[in-house]
C-alpha atoms as a PDB file:
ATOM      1  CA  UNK A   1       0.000   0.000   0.000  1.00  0.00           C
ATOM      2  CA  UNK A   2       2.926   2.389   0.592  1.00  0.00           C
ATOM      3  CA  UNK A   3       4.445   1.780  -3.241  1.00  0.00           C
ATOM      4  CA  UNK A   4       0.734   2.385  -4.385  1.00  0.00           C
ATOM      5  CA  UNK A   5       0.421   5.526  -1.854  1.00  0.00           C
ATOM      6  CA  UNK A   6       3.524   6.454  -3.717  1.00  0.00           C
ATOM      7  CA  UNK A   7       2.730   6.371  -7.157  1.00  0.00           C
ATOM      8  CA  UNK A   8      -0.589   8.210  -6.038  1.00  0.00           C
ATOM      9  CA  UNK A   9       1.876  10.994  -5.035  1.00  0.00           C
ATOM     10  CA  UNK A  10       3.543  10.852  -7.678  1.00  0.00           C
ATOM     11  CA  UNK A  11       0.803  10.691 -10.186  1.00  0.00           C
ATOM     12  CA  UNK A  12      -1.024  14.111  -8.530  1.00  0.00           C
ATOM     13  CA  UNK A  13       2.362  16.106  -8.976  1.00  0.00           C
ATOM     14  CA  UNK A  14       2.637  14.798 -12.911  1.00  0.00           C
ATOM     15  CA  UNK A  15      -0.839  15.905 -13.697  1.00  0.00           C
ATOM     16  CA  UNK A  16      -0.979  19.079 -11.304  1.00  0.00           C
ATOM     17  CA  UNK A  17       1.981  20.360 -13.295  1.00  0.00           C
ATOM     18  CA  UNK A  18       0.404  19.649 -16.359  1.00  0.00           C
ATOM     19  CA  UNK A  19      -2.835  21.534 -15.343  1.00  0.00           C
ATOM     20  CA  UNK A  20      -0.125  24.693 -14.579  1.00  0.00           C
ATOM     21  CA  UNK A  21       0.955  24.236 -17.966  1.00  0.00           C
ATOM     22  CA  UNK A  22      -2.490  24.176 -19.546  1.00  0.00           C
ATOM     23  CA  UNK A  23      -3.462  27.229 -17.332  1.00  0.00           C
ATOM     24  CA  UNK A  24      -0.350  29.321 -18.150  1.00  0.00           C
ATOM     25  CA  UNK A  25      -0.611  28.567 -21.694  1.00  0.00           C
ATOM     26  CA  UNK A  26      -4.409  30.371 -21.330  1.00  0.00           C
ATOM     27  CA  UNK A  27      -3.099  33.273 -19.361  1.00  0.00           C
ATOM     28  CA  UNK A  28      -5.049  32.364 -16.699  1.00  0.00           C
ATOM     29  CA  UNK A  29      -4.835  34.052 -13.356  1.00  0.00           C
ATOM     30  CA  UNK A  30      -2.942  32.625 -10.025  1.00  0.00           C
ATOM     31  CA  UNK A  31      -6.462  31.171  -8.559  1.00  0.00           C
ATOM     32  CA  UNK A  32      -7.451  30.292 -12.056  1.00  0.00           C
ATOM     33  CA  UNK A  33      -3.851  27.904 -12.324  1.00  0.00           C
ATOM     34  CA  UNK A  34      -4.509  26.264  -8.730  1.00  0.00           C
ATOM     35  CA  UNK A  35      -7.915  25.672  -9.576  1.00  0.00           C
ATOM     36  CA  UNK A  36      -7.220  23.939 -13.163  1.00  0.00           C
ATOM     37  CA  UNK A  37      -4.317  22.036 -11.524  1.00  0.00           C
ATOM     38  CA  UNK A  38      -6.397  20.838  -8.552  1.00  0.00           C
ATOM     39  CA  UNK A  39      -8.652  19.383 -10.718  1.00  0.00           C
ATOM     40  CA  UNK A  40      -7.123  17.647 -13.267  1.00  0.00           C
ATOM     41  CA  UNK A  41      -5.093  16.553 -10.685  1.00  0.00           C
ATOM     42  CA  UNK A  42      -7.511  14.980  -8.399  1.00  0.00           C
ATOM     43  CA  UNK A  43     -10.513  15.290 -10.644  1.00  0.00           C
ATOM     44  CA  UNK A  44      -9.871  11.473 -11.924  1.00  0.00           C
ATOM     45  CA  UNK A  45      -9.888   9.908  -8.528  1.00  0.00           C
ATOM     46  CA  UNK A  46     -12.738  11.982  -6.745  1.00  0.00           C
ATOM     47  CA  UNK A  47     -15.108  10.445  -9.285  1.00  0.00           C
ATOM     48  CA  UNK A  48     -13.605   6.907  -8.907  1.00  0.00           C
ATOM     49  CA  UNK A  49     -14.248   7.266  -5.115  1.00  0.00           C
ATOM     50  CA  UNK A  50     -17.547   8.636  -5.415  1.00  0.00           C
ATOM     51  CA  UNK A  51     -18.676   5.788  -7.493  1.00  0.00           C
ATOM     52  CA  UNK A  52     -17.100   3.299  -5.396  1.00  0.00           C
ATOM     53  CA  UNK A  53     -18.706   4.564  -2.233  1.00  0.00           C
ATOM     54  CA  UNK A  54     -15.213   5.586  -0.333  1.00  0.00           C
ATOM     55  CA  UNK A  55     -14.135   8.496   1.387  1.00  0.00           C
ATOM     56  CA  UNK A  56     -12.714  11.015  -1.369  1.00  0.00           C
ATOM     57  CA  UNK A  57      -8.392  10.341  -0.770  1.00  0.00           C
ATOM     58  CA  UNK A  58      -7.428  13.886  -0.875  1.00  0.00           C
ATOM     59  CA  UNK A  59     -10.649  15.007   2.077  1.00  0.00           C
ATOM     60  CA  UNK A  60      -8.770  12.085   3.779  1.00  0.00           C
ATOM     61  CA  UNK A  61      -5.162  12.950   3.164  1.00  0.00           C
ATOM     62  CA  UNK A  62      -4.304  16.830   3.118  1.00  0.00           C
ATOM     63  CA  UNK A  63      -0.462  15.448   1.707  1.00  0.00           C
ATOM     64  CA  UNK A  64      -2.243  15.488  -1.703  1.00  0.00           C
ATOM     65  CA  UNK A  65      -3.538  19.060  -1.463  1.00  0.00           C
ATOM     66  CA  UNK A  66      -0.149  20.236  -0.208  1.00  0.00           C
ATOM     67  CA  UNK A  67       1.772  18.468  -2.971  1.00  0.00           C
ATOM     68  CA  UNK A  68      -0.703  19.712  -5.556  1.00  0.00           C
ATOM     69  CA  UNK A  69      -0.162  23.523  -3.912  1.00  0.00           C
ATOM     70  CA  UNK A  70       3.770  23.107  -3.668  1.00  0.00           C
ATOM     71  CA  UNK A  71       3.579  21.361  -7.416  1.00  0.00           C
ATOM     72  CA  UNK A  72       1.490  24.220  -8.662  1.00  0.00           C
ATOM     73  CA  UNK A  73       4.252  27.163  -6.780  1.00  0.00           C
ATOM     74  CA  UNK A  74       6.762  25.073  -8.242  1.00  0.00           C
ATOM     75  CA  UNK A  75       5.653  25.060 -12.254  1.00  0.00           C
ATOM     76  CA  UNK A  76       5.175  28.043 -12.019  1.00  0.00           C
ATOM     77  CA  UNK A  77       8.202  29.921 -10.423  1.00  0.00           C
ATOM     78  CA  UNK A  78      10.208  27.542 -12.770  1.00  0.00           C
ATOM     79  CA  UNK A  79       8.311  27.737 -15.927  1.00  0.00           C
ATOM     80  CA  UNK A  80      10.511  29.781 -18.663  1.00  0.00           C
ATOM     81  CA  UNK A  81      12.875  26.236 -17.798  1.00  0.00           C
ATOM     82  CA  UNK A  82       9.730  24.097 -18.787  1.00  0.00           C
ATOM     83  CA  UNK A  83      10.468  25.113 -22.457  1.00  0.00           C
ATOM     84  CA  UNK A  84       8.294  24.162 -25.431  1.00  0.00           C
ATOM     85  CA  UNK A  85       5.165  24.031 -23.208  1.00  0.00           C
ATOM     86  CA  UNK A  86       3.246  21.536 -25.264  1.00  0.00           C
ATOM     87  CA  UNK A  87       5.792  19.233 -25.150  1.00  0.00           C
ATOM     88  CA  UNK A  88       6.333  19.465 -21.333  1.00  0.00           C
ATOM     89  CA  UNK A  89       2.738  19.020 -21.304  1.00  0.00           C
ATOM     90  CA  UNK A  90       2.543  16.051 -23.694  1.00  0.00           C
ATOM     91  CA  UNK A  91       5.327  14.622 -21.160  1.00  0.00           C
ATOM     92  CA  UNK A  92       3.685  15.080 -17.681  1.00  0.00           C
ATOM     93  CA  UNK A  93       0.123  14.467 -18.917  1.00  0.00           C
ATOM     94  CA  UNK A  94       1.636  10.534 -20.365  1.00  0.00           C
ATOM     95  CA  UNK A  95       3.499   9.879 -16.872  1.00  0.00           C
ATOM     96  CA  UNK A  96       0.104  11.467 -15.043  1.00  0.00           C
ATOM     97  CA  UNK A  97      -2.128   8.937 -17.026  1.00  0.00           C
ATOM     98  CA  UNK A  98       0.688   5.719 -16.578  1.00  0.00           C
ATOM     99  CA  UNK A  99       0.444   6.517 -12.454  1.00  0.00           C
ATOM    100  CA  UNK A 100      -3.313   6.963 -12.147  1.00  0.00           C
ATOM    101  CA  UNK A 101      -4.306   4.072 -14.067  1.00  0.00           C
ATOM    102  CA  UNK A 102      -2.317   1.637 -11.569  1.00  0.00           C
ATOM    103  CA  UNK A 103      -3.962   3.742  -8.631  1.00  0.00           C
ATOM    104  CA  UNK A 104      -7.087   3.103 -10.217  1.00  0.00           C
ATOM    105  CA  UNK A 105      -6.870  -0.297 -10.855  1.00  0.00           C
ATOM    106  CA  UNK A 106      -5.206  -1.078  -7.416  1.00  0.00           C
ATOM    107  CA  UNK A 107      -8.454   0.870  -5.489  1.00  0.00           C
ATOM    108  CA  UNK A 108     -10.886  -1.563  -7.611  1.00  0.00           C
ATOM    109  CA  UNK A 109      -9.074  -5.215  -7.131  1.00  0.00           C
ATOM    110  CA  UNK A 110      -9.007  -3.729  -3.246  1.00  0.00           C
ATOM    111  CA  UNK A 111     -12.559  -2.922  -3.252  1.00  0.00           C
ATOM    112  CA  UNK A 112     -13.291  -6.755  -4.745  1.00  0.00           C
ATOM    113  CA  UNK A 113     -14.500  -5.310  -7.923  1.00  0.00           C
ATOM    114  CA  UNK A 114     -14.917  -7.700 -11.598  1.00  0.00           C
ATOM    115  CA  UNK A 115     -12.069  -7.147 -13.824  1.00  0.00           C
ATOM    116  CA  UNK A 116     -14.063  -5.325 -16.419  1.00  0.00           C
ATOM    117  CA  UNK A 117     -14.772  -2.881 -13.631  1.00  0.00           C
ATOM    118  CA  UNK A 118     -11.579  -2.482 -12.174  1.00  0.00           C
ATOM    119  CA  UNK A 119     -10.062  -1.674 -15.998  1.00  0.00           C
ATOM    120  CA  UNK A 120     -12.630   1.193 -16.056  1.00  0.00           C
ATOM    121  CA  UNK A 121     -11.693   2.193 -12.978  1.00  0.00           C
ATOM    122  CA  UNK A 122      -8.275   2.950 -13.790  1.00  0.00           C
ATOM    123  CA  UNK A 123      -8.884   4.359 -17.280  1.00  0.00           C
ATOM    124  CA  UNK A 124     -11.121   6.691 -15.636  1.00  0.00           C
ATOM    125  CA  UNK A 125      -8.531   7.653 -12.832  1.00  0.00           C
ATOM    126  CA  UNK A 126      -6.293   8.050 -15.445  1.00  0.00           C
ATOM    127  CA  UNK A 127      -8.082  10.196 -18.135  1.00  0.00           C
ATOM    128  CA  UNK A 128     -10.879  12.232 -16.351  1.00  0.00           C
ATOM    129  CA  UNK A 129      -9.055  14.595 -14.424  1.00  0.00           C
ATOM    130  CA  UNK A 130      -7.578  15.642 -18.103  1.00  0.00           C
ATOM    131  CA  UNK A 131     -10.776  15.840 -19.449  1.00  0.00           C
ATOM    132  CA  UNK A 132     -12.125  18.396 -16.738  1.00  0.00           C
ATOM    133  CA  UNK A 133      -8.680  20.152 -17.377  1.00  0.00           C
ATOM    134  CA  UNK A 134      -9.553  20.447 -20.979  1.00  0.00           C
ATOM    135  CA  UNK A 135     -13.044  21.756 -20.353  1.00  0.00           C
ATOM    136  CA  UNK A 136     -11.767  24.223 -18.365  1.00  0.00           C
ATOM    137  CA  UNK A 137      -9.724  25.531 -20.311  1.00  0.00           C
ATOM    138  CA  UNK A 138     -11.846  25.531 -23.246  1.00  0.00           C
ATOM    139  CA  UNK A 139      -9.890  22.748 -25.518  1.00  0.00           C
ATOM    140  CA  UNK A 140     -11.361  19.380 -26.729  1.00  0.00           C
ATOM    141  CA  UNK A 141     -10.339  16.526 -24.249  1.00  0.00           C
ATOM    142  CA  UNK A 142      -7.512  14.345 -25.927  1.00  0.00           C
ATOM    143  CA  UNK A 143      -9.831  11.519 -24.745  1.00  0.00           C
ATOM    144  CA  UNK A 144     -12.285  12.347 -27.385  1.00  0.00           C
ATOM    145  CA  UNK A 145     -10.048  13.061 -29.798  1.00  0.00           C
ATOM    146  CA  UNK A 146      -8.968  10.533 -32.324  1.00  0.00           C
ATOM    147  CA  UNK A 147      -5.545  10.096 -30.781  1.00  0.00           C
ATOM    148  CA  UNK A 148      -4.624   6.747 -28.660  1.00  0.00           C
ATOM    149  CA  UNK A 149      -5.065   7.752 -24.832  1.00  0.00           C
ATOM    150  CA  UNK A 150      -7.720   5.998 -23.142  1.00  0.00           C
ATOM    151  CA  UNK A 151      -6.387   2.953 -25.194  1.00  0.00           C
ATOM    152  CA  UNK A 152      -2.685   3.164 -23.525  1.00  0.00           C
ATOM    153  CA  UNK A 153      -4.416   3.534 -20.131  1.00  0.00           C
ATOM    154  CA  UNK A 154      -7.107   0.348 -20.748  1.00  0.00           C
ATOM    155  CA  UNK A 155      -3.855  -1.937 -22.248  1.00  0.00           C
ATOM    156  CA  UNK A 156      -1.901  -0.775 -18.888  1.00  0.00           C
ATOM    157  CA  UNK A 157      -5.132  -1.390 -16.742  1.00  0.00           C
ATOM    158  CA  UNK A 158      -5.540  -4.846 -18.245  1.00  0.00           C
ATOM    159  CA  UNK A 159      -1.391  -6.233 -18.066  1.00  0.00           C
ATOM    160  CA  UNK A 160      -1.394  -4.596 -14.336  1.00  0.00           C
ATOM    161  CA  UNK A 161      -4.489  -6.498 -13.431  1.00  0.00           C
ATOM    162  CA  UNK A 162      -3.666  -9.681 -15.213  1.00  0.00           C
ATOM    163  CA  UNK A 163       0.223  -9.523 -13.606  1.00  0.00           C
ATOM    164  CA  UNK A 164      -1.000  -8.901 -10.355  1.00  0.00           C
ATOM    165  CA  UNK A 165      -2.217 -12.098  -9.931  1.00  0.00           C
ATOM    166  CA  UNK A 166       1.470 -13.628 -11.387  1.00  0.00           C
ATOM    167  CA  UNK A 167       4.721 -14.111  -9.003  1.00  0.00           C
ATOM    168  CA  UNK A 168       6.011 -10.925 -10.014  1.00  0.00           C
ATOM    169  CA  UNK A 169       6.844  -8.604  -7.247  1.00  0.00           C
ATOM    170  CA  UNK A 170       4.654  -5.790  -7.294  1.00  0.00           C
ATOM    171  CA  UNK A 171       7.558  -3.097  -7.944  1.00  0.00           C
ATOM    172  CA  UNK A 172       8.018  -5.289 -11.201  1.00  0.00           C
ATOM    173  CA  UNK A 173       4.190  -4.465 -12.090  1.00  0.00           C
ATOM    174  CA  UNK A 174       3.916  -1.197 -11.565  1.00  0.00           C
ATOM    175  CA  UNK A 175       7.129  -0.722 -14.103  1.00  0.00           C
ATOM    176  CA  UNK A 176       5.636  -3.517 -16.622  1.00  0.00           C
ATOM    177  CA  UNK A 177       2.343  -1.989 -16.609  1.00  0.00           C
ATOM    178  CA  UNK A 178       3.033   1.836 -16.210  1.00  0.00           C
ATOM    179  CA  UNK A 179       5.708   1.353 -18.978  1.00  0.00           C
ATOM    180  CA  UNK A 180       3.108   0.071 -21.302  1.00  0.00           C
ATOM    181  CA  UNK A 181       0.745   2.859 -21.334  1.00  0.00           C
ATOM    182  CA  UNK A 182       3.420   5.255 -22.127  1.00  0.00           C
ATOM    183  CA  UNK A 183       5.367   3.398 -24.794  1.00  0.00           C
ATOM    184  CA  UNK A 184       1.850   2.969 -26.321  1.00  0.00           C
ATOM    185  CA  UNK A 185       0.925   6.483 -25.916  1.00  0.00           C
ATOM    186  CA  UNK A 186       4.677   7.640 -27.107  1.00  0.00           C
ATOM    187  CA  UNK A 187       4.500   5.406 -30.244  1.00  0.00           C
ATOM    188  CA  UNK A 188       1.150   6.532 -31.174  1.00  0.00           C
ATOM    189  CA  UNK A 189       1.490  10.111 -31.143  1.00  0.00           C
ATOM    190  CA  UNK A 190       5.323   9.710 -32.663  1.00  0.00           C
ATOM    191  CA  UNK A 191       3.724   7.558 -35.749  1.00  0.00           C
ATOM    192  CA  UNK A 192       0.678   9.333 -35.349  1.00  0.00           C
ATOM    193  CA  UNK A 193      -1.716   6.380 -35.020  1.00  0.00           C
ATOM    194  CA  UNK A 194      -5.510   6.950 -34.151  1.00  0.00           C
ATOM    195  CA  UNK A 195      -8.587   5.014 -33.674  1.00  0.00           C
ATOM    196  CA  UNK A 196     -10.638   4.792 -37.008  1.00  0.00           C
ATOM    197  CA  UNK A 197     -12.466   7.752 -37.993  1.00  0.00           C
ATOM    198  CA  UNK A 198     -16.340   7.127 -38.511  1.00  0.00           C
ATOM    199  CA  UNK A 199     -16.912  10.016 -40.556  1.00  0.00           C
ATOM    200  CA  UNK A 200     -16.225  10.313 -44.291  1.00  0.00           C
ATOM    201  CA  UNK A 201     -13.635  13.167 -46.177  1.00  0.00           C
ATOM    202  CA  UNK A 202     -17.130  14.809 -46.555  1.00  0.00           C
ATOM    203  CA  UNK A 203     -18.285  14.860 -43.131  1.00  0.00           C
ATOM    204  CA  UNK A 204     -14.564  15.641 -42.455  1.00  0.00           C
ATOM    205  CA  UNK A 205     -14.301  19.040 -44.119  1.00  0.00           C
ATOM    206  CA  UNK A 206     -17.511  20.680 -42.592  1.00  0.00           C
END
């Protein structure tokens, strides 16, 4: 529970950075950056615990509203170094989505939940705390774009699920399965793979 605890930590400073990145790439005011990077940091996982019928982890656990504070101070005293914003962005947004979908899978073999379930768990962990980021800040969600993201996150959700059941240690896991989302998500956006489009070069143009 501590290694999981861990990559929880971990996961809410990759995506609260990102959310500073999205917000400072709007102009967006101080409040308006520690608002868009408290929720697309912890966005994810408040709806997985609501539907699950737990306590909400960061009500629980100030450490995750202090990390996402220091996280936000921290991208944002230091962001001329962050250079080329979208691909810092790109970056922290693949290791956010690699760390949440273990958390998210973790919280629904823990809570005794069907496999099915506990793969939507973690895709959800992973990708709607990005989405409300997006909406936010007025962009289409990647997620419902036509570029591979929930897919990385599903593929991780399933290998972490099916290995944890295996000898491996868990340390072993968590790199297996967390490396899997984000060589997917890397080699789809560097080859530029999508899902296929439903809608014809008509429909495409309009």
């Amino acid at each position: 529970m501590k290694l999981i605890l861990l990559i929880d930590i971990l996961g809410t400073i990759a995506f609260a950075i990102s959310g500073v990145l999205s917000a400072l790439n709007k102009r967006l005011d101080p409040f308006g950056i520690l608002i868009i990077a408290f929720v697309a940091a912890v966005g994810g996982g408040t709806l997985r615990d609501i539907l699950i019928d737990v306590p909400v982890a960061w009500m629980r656990n100030l450490t995750f509203v202090y990390v996402i504070f220091c996280s936000t101070i921290f991208a944002v005293i230091f962001r001329k170094r962050l250079n080329y914003i979208r691909r810092s962005l790109f970056l922290f947004d693949t290791i956010g989505i690699a760390l949440y979908t273990i958390v998210g899978v973790e919280k629904g073999i823990a809570a005794g939940f069907h496999p099915i379930i506990c793969v939507a768990l973690g895709t959800m962990t992973a990708c709607f705390g990005g989405v409300i980021r997006d909406i936010l800040c007025n962009e289409i969600p990647i997620i419902f774009r036509k570029e591979i993201y929930a897919t990385a996150c599903i593929l991780g959700a399933i290998a972490y699920f099916l290995l944890h059941y295996s000898p491996i240690t868990e340390n072993f896991i968590v790199i297996i399965s967390g490396s899997i989302v984000i060589v997917v998500r890397l080699l789809a956006v560097y080859y530029k793979l999508s899902l296929p489009s439903i809608y014809t070069k008509e429909e495409m143009k309009n």
